[in-house]
Protein backbone atom coordinates (compact mmCIF):
# COMPACT_ATOMS: atom_id res chain seq x y z
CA UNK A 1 0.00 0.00 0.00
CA UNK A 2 1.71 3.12 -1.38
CA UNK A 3 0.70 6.66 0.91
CA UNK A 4 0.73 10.11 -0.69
CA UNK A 5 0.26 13.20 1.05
CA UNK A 6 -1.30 16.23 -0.16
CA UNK A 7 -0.08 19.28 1.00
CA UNK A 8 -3.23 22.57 0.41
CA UNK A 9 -6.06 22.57 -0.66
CA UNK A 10 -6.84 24.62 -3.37
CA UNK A 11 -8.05 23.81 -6.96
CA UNK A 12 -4.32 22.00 -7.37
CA UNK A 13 -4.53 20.42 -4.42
CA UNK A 14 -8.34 18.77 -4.94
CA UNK A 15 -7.57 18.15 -8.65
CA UNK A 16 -4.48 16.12 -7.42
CA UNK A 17 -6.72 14.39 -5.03
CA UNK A 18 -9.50 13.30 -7.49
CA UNK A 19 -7.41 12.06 -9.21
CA UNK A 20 -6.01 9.74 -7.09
CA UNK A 21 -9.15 9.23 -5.58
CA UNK A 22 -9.93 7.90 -9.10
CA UNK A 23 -7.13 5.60 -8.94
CA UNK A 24 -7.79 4.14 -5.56
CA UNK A 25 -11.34 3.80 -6.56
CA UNK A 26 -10.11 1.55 -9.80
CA UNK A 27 -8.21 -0.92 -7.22
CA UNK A 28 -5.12 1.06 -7.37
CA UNK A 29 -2.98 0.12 -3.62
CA UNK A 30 -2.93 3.25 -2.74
CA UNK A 31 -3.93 5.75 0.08
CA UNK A 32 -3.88 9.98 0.77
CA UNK A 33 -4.10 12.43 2.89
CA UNK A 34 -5.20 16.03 1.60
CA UNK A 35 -3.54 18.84 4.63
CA UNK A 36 -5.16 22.09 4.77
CA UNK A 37 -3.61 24.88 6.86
CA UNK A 38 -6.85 27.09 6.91
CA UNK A 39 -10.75 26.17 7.68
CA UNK A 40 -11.70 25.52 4.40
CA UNK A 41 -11.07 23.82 1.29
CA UNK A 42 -10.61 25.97 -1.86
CA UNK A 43 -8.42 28.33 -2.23
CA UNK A 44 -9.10 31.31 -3.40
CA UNK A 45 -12.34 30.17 -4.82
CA UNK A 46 -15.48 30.95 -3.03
CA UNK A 47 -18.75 31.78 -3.47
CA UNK A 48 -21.21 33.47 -1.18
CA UNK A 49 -25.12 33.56 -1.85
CA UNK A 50 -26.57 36.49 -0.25
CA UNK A 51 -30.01 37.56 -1.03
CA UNK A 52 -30.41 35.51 -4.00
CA UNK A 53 -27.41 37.15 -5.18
CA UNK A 54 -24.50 34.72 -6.46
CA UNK A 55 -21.14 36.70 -5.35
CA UNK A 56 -17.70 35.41 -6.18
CA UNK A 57 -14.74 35.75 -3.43
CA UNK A 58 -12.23 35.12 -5.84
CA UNK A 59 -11.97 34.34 -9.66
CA UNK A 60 -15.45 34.29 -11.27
CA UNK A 61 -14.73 32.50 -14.20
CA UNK A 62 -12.66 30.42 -16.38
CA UNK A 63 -11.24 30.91 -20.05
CA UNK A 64 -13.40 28.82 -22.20
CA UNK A 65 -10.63 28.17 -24.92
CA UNK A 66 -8.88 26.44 -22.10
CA UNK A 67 -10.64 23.46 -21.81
CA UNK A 68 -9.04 21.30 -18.03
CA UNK A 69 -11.43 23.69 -16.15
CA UNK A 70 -14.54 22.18 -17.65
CA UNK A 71 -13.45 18.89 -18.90
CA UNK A 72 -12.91 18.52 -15.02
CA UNK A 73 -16.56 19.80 -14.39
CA UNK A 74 -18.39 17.33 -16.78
CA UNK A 75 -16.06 14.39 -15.42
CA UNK A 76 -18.05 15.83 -12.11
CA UNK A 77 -20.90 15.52 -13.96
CA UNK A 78 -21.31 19.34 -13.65
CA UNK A 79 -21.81 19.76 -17.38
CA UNK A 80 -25.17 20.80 -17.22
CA UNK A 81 -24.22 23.94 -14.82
CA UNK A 82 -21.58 25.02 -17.14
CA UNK A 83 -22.76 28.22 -18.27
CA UNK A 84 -20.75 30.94 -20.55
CA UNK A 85 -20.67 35.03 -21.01
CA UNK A 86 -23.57 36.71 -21.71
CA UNK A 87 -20.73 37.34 -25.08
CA UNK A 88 -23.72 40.25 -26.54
CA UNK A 89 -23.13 42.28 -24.28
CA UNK A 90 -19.05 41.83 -23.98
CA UNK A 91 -17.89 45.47 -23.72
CA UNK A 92 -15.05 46.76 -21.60
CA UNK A 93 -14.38 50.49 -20.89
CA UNK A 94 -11.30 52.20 -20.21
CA UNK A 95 -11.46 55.14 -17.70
CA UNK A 96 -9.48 58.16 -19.47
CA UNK A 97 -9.47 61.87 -17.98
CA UNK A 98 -12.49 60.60 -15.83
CA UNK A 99 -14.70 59.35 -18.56
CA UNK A 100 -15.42 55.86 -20.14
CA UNK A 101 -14.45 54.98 -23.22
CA UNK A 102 -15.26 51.76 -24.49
CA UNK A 103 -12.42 49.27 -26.19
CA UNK A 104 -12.71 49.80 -29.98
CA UNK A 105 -14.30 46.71 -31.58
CA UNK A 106 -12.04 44.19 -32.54
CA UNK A 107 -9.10 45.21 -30.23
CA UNK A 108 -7.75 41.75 -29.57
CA UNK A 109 -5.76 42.14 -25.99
CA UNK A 110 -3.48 45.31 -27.93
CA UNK A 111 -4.06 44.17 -31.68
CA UNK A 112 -6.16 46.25 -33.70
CA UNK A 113 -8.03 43.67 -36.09
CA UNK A 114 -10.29 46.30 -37.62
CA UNK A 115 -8.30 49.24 -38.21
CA UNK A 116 -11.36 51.94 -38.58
CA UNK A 117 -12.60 51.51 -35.57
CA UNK A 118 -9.45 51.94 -33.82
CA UNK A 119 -8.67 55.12 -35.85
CA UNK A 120 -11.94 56.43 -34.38
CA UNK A 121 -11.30 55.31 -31.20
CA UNK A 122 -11.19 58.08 -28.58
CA UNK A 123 -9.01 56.56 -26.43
CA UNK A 124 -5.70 56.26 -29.19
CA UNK A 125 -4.02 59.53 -30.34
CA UNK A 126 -2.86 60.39 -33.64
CA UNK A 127 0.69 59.13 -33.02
CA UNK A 128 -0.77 55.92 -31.68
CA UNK A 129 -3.16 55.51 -34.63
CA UNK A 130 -0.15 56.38 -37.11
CA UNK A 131 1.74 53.41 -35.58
CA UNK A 132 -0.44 51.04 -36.20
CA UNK A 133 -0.34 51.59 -39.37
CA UNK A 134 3.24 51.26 -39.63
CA UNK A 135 3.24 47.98 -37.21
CA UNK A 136 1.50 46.41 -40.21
CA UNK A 137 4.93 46.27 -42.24
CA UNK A 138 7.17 45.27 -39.52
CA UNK A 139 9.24 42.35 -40.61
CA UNK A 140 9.84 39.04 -38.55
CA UNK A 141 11.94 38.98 -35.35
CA UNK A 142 13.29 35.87 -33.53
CA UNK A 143 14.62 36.59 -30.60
CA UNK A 144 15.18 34.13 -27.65
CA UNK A 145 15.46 36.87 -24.84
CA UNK A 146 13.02 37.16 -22.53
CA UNK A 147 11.70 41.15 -22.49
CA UNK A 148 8.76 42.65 -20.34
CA UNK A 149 5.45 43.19 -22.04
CA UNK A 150 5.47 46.64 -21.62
CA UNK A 151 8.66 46.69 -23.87
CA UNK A 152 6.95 44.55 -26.41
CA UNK A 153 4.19 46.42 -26.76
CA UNK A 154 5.36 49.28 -26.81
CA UNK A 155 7.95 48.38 -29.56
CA UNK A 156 4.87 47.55 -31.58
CA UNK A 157 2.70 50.31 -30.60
CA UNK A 158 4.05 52.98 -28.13
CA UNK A 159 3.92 53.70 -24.76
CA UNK A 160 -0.04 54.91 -25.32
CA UNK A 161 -1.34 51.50 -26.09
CA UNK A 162 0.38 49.58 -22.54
CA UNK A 163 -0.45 52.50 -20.46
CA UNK A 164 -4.42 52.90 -21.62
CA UNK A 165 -4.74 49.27 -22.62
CA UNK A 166 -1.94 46.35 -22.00
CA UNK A 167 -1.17 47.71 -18.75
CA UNK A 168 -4.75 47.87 -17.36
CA UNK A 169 -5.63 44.53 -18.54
CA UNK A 170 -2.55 42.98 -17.28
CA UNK A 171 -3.52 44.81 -13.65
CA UNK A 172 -6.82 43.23 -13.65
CA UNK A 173 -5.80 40.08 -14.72
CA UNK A 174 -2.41 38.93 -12.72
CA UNK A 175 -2.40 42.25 -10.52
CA UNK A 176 1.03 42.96 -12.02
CA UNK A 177 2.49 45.62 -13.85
CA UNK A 178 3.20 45.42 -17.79
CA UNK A 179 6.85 47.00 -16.81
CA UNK A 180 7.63 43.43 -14.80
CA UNK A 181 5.93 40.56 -16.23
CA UNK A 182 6.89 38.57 -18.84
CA UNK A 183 6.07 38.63 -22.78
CA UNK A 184 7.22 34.95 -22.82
CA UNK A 185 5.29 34.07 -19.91
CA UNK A 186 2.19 35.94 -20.31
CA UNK A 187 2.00 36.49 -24.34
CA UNK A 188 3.85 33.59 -25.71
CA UNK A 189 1.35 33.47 -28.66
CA UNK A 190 2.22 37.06 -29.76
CA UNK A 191 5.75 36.21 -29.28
CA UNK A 192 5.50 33.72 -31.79
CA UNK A 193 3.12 35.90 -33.78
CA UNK A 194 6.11 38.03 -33.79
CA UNK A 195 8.90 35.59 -35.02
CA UNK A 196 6.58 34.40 -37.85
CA UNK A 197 4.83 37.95 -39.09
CA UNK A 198 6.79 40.64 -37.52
CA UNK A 199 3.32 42.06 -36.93
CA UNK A 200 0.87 41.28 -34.70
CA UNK A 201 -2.31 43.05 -37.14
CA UNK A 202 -1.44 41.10 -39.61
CA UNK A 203 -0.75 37.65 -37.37
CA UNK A 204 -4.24 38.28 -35.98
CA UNK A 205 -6.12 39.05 -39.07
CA UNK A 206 -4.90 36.02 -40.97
CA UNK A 207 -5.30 33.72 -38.00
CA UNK A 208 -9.08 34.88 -38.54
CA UNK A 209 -9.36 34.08 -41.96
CA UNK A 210 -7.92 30.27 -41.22
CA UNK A 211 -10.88 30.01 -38.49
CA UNK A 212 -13.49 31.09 -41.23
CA UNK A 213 -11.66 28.83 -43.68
CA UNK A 214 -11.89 25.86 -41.40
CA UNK A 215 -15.15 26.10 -40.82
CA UNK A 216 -15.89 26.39 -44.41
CA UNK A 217 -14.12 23.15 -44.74
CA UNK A 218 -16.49 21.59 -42.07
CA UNK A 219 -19.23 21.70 -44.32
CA UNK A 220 -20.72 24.47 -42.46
CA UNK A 221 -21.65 28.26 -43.98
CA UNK A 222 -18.71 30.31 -42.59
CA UNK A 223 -21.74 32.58 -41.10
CA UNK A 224 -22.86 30.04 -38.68
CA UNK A 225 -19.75 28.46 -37.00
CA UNK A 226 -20.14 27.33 -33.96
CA UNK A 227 -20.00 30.31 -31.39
CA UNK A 228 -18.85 30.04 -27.16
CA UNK A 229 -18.57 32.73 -24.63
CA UNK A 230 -15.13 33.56 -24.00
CA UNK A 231 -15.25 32.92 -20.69
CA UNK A 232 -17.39 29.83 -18.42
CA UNK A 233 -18.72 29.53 -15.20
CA UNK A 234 -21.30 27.62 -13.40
CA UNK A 235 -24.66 28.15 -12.32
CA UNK A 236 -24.23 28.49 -8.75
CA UNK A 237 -20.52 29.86 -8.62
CA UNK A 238 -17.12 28.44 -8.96
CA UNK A 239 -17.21 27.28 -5.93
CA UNK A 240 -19.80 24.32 -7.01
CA UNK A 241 -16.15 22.67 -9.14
CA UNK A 242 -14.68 22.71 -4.92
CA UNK A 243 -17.74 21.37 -3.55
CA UNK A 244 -18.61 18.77 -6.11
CA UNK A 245 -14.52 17.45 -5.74
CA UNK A 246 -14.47 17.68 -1.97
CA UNK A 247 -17.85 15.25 -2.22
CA UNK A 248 -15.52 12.68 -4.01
CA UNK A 249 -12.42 13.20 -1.73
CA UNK A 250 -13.50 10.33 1.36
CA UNK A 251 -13.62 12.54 5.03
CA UNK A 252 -10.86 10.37 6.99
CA UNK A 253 -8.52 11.62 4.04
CA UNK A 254 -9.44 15.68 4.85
CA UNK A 255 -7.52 17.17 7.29
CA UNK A 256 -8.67 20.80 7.93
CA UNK A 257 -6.49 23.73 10.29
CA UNK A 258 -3.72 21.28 9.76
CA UNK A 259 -0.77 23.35 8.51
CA UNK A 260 2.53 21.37 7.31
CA UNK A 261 5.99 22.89 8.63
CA UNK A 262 8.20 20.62 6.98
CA UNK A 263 8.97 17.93 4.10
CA UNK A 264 11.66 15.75 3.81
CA UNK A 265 12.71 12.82 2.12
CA UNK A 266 14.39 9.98 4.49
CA UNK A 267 15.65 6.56 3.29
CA UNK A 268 13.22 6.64 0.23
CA UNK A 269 10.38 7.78 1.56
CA UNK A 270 8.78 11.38 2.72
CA UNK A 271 7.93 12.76 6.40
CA UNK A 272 5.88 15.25 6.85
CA UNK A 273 5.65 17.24 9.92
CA UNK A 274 2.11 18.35 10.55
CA UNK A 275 0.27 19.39 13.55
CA UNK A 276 2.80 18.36 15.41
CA UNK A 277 3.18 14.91 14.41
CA UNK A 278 5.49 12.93 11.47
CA UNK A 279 4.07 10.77 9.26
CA UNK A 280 5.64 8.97 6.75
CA UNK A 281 5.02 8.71 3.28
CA UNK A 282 5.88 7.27 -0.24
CA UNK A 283 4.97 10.11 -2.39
CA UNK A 284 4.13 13.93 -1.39
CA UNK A 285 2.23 16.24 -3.79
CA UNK A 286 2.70 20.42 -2.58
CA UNK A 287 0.40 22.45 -4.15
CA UNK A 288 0.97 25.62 -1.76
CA UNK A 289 2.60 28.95 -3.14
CA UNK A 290 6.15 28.78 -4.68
CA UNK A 291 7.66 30.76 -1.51
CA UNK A 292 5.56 28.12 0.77
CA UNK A 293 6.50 25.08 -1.10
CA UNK A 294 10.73 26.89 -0.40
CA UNK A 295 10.18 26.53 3.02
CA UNK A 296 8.24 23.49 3.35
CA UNK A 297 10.81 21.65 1.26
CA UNK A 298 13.96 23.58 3.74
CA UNK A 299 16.31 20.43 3.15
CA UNK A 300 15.94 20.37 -0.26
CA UNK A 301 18.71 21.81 -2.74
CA UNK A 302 19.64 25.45 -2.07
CA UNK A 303 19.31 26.63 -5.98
CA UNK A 304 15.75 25.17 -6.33
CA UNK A 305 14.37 26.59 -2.91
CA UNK A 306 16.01 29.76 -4.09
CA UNK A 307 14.60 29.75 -7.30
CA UNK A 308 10.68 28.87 -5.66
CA UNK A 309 11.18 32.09 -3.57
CA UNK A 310 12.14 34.34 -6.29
CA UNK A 311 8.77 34.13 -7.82
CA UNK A 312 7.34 37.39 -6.65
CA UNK A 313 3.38 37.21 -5.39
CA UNK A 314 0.74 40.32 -5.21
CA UNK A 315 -2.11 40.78 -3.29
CA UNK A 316 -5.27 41.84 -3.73
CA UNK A 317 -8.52 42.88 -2.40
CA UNK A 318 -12.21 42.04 -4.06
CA UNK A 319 -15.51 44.00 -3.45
CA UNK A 320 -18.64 43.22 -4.58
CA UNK A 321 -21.15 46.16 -3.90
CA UNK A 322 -25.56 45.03 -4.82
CA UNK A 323 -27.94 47.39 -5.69
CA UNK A 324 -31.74 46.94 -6.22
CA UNK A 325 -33.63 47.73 -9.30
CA UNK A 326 -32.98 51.49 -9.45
CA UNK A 327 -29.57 51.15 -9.86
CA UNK A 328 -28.93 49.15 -12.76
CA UNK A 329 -30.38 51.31 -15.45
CA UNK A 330 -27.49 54.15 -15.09
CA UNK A 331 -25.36 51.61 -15.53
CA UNK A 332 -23.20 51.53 -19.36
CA UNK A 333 -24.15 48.43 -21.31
CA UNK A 334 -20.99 46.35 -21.31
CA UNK A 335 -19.00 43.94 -18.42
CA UNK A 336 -17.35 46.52 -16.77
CA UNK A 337 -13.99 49.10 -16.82
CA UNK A 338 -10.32 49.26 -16.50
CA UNK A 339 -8.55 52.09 -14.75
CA UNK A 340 -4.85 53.00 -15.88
CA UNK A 341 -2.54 53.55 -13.52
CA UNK A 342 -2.30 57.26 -14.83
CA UNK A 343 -5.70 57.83 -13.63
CA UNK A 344 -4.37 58.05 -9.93
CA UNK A 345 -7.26 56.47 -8.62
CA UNK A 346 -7.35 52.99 -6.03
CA UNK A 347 -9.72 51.09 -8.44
CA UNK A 348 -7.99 48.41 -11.07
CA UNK A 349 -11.20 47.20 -12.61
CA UNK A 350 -14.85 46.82 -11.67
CA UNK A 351 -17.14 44.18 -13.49
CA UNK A 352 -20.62 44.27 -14.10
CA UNK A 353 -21.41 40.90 -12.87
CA UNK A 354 -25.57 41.06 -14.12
CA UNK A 355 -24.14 41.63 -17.28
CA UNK A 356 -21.32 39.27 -17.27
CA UNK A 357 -23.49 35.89 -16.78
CA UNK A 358 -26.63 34.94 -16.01
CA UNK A 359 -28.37 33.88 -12.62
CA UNK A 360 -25.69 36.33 -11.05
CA UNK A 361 -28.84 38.95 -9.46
CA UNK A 362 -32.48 39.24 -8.73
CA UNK A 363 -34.31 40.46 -12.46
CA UNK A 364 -33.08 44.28 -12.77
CA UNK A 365 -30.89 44.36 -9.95
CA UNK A 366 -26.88 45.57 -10.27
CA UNK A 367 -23.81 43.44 -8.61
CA UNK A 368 -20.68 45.06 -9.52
CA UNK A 369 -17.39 43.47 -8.49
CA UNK A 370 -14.52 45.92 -7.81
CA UNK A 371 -10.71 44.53 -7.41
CA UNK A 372 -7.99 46.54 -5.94
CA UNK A 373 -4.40 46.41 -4.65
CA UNK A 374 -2.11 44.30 -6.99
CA UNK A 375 2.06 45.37 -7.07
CA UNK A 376 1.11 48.81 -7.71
CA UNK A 377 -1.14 48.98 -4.07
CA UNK A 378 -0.44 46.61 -1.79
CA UNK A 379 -0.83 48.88 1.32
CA UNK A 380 -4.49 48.58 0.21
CA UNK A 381 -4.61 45.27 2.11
CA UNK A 382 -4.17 47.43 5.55
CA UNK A 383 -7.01 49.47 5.45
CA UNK A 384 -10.22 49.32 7.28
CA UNK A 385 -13.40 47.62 5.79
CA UNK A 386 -15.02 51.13 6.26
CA UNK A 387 -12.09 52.93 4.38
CA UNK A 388 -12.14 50.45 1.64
CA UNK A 389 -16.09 50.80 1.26
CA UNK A 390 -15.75 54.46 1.18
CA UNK A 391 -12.82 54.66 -1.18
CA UNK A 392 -14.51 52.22 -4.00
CA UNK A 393 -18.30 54.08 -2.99
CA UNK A 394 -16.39 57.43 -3.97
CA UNK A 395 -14.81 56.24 -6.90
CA UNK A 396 -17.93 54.71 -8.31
CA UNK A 397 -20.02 57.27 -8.16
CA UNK A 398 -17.22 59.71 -9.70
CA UNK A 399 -17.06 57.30 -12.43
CA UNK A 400 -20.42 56.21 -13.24
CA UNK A 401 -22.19 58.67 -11.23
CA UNK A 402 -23.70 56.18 -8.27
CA UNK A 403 -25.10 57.86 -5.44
CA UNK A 404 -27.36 55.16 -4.31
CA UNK A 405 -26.72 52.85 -0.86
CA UNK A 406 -25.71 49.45 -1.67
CA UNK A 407 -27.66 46.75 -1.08
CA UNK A 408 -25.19 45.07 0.68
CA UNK A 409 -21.17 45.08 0.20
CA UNK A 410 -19.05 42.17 0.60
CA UNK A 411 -15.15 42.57 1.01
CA UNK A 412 -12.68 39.89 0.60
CA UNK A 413 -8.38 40.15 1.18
CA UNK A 414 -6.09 37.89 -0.69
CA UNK A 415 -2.69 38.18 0.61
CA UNK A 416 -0.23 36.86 -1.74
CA UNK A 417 -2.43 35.18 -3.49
CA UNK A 418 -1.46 35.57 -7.23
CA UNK A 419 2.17 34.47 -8.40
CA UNK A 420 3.73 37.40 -10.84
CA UNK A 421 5.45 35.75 -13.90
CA UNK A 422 8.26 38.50 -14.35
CA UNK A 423 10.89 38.55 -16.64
CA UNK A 424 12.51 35.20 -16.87
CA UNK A 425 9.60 33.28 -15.34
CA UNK A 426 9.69 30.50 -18.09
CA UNK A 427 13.56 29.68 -17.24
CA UNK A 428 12.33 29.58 -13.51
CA UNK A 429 10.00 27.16 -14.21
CA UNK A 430 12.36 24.93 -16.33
CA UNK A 431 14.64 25.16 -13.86
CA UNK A 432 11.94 24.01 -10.94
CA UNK A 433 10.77 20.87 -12.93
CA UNK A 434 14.37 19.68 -13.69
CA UNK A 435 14.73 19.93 -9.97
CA UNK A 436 11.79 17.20 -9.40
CA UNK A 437 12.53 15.38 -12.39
CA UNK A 438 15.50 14.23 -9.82
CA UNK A 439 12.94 14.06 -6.82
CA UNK A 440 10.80 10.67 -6.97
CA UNK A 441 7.81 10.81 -5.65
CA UNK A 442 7.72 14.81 -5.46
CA UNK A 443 4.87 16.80 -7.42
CA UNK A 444 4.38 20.51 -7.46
CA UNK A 445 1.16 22.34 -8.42
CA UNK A 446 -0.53 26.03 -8.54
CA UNK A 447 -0.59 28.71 -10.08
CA UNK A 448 3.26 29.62 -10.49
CA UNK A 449 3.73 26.63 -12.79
CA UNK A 450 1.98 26.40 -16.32
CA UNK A 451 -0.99 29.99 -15.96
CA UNK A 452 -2.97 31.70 -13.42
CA UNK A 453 -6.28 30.54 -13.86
CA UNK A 454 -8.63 27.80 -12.77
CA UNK A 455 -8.11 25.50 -16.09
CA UNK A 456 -4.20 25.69 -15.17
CA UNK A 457 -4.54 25.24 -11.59
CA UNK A 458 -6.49 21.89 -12.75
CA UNK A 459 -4.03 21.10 -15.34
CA UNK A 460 -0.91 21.37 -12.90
CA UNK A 461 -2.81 19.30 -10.08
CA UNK A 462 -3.40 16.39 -12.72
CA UNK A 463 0.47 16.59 -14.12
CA UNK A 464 1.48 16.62 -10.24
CA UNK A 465 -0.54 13.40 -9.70
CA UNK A 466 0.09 11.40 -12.81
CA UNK A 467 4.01 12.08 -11.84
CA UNK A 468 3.67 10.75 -8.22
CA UNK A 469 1.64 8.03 -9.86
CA UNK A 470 4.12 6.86 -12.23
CA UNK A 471 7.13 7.06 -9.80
CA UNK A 472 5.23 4.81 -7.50
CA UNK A 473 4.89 2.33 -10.29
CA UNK A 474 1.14 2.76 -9.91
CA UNK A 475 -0.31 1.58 -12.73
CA UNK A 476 -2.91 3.75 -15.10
CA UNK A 477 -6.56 3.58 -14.96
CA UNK A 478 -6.37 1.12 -18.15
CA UNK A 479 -3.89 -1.33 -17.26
CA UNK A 480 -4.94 -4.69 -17.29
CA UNK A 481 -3.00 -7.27 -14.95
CA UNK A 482 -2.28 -10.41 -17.33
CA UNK A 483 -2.17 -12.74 -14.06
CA UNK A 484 -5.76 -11.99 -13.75
């Protein structure tokens, strides 16, 4: 009988335990234990139901193009609470001077795909507008450095386009800044865009064309291929994925307020130091923040703890502010705003939930989500629940003119939650799985690894399984003993 432990409980963490919860289940000789340092299972996703509102804690969605996330859910046999973006009424604003202005129509991240309506775009200048033009001629470049995106972008555009538009999406999405995090890491498609077009408009617009081609070739009119939301969800909140793994994880393998303070291997095997006590394993899966899994792992090799805590993590702090019928017709059509950093303002972003996805609010009622802190404000994190509700109240009604009481407000503080890929992150991570490559029975997962978001999170708890799997000479699902 082969023991694993599992060390947090997050998306990583569960996914790693399903799956060998699968295995065990298939006659595998094989046992687990999933440690938790906190009260609940999770992570950082959570969902609250207040008032037959459906408010998110942490990340509300998932990228639909990335397909672990909801593979996982139907294998849960949560495919018929998969639900996507309410994709008609996708519009993002950008704050500028104290006004919105929407993203011009088919701005793809920074790519202009339809030139006129970028030209007419109020939110580029001339000299912007001009480049774009020019970025249409640019010749190929392979490069093998690793450069921030901020440099990329601007090489391609100018500084307009990454403070007004890369660098507000990248703040709402890692909670980094464009000037750290890297092109490789966080754009590797435009990177190879890049080698193959030299530019990106004319990458992005061809890349089009072979979509419309293929599904000409599908026997399909071009007009009616197959449309998705770009993003996915489920009915009653991301937290139903947690819940509906947790169900298949067996209780006597849970172990709640259970924080581990060390892991190290002994004479072929792993002890881990928990609440006091050692246990000894055969295989140990961590699926804690890099700096966590560095000191968990403080016997390890000096280079690869070194290179675990060098991975930089920001902080952040959600809001989700309801408001009853009234409210939600002064609200812009659209799912919500970025601010720029120029703006001087505490606000990153703000989404219009209602508008996002369905069975979010009550019939005419507003739930807008505002996110703060990131690298650019982590002293946010200190401040009072009142000073945070009054900073975001003021800001919101300066920017879309909200007087009104909320409903309710909920307020939620990640501290170091999200792992910043900065420039070199990819060689970091090379240099982290050649580590365990030389560690049997050692898997890593989160969201340092292979992306940020829930699909990758999924994906890395799977790889971190299968490995520990394989090292034990546990054999796959499929495997047939011939002495049967």
């Amino acid at each position: 009988m082969k023991r694993i432990a599992i060390i947090g409980g997050g998306i990583s963490g569960l996914t790693a335990a399903f799956r060998l919860e699968e295995r065990r289940r298939q006659g595998a000789p094989l046992e687990y234990v999933l440690f938790e340092a906190s009260h609940r299972f999770g992570g950082v996703v959570q969902t609250d139901h207040v008032d037959e509102f459906v408010v998110e804690a942490g990340p509300d969605s998932f990228l639909t193009g990335k397909v672990w996330a909801a593979d996982l859910c139907r294998e849960l046999e949560l495919g018929d609470y998969l639900i996507t973006s309410n994709d008609a009424r996708r519009r993002t604003y950008v704050v500028l001077k104290g006004q919105l202005v929407p993203l011009p129509d088919g701005l793809m991240f920074m790519v202009p795909t339809k030139p006129f309506s970028a030209f007419f775009s109020p939110l580029f200048s001339w000299k912007t507008k001009l480049r774009m033009i020019r970025e249409w001629f640019y010749a190929p470049i392979a490069s093998d450095e690793d450069i921030s995106v901020a440099k990329f972008v601007e090489q391609h555009y100018g500084r307009e386009m990454v403070d007004r538009v890369a660098g507000p999406l990248l703040a709402g999405v890692y909670g980094g800044s464009a000037d750290e995090l890297s092109v490789r890491s966080v754009l590797p498609l435009f990177v190879e865009m890049e080698a193959k077009f030299g530019s990106l408009g004319k990458a992005m617009v061809r890349s089009s064309r072979e979509r419309e081609k293929f599904a000409g070739s599908e026997g399909r009119p071009r007009a009616a291929a197959p449309t998705r939301g770009v993003f996915t969800s489920l009915k009653n909140g991301m937290q139903q994925m947690a819940d509906a793994l947790l169900a298949r994880i067996p209780d006597d393998a849970k172990r709640l307020n259970t924080p581990v303070t060390s892991v190290r291997p002994e004479s072929g095997k792993w002890l881990v130091i928990a609440g006091g006590r050692t246990e000894e394993f055969d295989g140990v899966i961590v699926g804690t923040p890099a700096y966590v899994t560095s000191a968990l792992l403080c016997e390890s090799n000096a280079e690869f703890r070194s290179t675990l805590a060098s991975i930089r993590y920001s902080s952040s702090v959600t809001m989700a502010f309801a408001y009853d019928v009234e409210i939600s017709g002064v609200l812009p059509p659209g799912f919500g705003f970025l601010l720029p950093e120029t703006e001087n303002e505490r606000l990153i972003a703000a989404t219009f939930v209602h508008n996002k996805f369905p069975h979010r609010a009550p019939d005419g009622c507003a739930l807008i989500r505002c996110f703060l802190g990131g690298t650019r404000d982590e002293a946010i994190l200190q401040l009072s629940d009142g000073e945070l509700t009054a900073i975001v109240r003021r800001e919101l009604e300066a920017i879309l003119g909200i007087k009104a009481d909320p409903r309710f407000v909920r307020i939620y503080r990640w501290k170091q939650a999200m792992a910043q890929y900065g420039v070199g992150h990819r060689e970091r991570v090379e240099r982290i799985r050649m580590a365990i490559s030389g560690m049997p029975g050692l898997g890593l997962g989160g969201n340092y690894l292979g992306g940020i978001g829930v699909p990758d999170c999924v994906r890395s708890g799977s790889e971190a399984a299968a490995k520990v799997l394989a090292e034990l000479n546990i054999p796959p699902a499929d495997f047939v003993d011939p002495r049967r």
